[in-house]
C-alpha atoms as a PDB file:
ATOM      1  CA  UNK A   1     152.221 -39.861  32.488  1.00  0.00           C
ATOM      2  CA  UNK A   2     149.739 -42.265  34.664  1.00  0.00           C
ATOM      3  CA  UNK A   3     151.700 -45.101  36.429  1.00  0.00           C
ATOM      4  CA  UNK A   4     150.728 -48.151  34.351  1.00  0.00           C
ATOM      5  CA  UNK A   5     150.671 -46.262  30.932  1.00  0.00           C
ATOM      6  CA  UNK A   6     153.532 -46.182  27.903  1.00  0.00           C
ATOM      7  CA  UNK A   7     153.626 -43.482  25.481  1.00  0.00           C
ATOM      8  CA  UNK A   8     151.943 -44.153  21.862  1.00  0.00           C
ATOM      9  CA  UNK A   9     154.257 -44.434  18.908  1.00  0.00           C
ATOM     10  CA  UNK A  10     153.633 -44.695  15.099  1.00  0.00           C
ATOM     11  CA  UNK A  11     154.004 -48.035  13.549  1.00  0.00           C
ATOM     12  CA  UNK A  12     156.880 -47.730  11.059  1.00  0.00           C
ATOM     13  CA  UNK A  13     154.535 -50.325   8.946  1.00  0.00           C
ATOM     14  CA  UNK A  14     151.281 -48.242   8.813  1.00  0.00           C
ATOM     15  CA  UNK A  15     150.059 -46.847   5.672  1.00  0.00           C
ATOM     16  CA  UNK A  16     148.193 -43.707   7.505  1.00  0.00           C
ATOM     17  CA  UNK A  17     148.266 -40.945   4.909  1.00  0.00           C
ATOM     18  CA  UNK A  18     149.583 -43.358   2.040  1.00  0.00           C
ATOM     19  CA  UNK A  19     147.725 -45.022  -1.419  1.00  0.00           C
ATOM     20  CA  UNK A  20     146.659 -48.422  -1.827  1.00  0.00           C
ATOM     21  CA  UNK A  21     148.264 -51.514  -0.296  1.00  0.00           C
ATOM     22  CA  UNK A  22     149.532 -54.200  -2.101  1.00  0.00           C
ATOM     23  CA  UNK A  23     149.914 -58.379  -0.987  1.00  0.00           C
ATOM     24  CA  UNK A  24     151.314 -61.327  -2.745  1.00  0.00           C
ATOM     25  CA  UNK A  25     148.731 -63.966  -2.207  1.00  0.00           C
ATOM     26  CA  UNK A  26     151.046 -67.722  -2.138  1.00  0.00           C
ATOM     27  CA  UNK A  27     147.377 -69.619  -2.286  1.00  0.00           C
ATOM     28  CA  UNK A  28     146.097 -67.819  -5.178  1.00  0.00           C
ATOM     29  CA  UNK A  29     149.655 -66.847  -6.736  1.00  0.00           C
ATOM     30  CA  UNK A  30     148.065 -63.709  -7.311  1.00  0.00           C
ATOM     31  CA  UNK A  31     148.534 -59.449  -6.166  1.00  0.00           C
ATOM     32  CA  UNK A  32     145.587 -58.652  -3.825  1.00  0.00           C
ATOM     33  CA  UNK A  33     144.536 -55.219  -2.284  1.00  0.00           C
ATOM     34  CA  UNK A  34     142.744 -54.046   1.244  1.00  0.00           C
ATOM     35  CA  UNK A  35     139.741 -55.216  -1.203  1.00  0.00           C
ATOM     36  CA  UNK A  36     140.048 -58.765  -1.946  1.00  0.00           C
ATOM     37  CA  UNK A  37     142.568 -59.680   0.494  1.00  0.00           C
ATOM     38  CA  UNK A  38     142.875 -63.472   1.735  1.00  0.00           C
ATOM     39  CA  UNK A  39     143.793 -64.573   5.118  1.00  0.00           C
ATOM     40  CA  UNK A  40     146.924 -63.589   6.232  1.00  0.00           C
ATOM     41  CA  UNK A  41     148.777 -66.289   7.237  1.00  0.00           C
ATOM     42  CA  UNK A  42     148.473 -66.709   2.716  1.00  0.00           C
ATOM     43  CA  UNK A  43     149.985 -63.204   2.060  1.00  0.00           C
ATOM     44  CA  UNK A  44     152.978 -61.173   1.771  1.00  0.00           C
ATOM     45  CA  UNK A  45     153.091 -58.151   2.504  1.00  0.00           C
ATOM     46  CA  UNK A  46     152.255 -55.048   2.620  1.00  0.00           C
ATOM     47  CA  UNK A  47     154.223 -53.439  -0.353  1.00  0.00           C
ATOM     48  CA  UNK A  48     153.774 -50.050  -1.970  1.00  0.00           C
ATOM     49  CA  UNK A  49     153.450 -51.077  -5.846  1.00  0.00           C
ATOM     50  CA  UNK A  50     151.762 -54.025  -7.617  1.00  0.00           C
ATOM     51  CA  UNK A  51     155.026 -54.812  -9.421  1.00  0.00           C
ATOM     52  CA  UNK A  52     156.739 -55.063  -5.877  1.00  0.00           C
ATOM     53  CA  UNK A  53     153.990 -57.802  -4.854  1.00  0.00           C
ATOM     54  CA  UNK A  54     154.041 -59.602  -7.715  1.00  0.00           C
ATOM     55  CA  UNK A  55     158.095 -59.855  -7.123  1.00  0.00           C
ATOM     56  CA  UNK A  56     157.757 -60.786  -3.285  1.00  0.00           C
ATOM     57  CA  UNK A  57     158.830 -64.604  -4.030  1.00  0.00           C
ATOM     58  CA  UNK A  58     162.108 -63.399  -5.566  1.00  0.00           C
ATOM     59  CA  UNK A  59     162.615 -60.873  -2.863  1.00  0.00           C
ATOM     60  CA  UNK A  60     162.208 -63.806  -0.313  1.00  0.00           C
ATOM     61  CA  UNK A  61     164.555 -66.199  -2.137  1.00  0.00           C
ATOM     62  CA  UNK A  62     167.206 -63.620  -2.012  1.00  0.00           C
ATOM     63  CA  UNK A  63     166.855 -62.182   1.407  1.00  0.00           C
ATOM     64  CA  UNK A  64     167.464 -65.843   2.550  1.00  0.00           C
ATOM     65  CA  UNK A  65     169.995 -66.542   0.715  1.00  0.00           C
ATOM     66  CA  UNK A  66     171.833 -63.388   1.741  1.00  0.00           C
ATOM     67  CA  UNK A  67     171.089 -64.429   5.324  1.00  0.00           C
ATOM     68  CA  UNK A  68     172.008 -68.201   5.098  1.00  0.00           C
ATOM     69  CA  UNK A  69     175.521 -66.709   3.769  1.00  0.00           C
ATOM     70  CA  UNK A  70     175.669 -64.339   6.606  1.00  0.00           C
ATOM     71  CA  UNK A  71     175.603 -67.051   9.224  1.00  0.00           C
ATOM     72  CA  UNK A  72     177.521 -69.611   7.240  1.00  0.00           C
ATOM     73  CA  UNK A  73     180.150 -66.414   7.447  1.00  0.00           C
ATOM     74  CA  UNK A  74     179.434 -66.391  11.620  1.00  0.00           C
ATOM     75  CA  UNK A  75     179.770 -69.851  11.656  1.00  0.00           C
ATOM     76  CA  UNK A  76     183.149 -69.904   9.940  1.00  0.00           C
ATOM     77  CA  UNK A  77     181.615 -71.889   7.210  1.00  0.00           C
ATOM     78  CA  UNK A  78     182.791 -69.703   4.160  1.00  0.00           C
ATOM     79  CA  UNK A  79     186.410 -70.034   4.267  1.00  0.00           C
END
């Protein structure tokens, strides 16, 4: 390997080889493709199926609450 260079690795988030892409659009409140997508500091995303775009919201709301419990836990703040 040259001096200078770093070896090339897949991104785990790529869709090479995979179907559509799917985006919850928060402007629009809407599921958007590759073909009408918005800018995207308005989507979410990318997820495999419609139906898991259209539930990105819900997904968010519960990854944060399982992660505002997780530090309260660090904290001490659940006992």
């Amino acid at each position: 390997m040259a001096a200078g260079r770093f070896p090339v690795h897949s991104d785990p988030m790529s869709d090479s080889g995979r179907g559509g892409r799917y985006y919850w659009c928060t402007r629009h409140h809407r599921v958007e493709t590759d073909a009408d997508l918005c800018a995207a500091r308005h989507v979410l995303g990318p997820y495999a199926s419609a139906a898991d775009a259209e539930n990105a919201l819900q997904t968010v709301r519960e990854r944060n609450e399982a992660w505002e419990a997780e530090d309260a836990r660090w904290a001490g703040e659940d006992e």
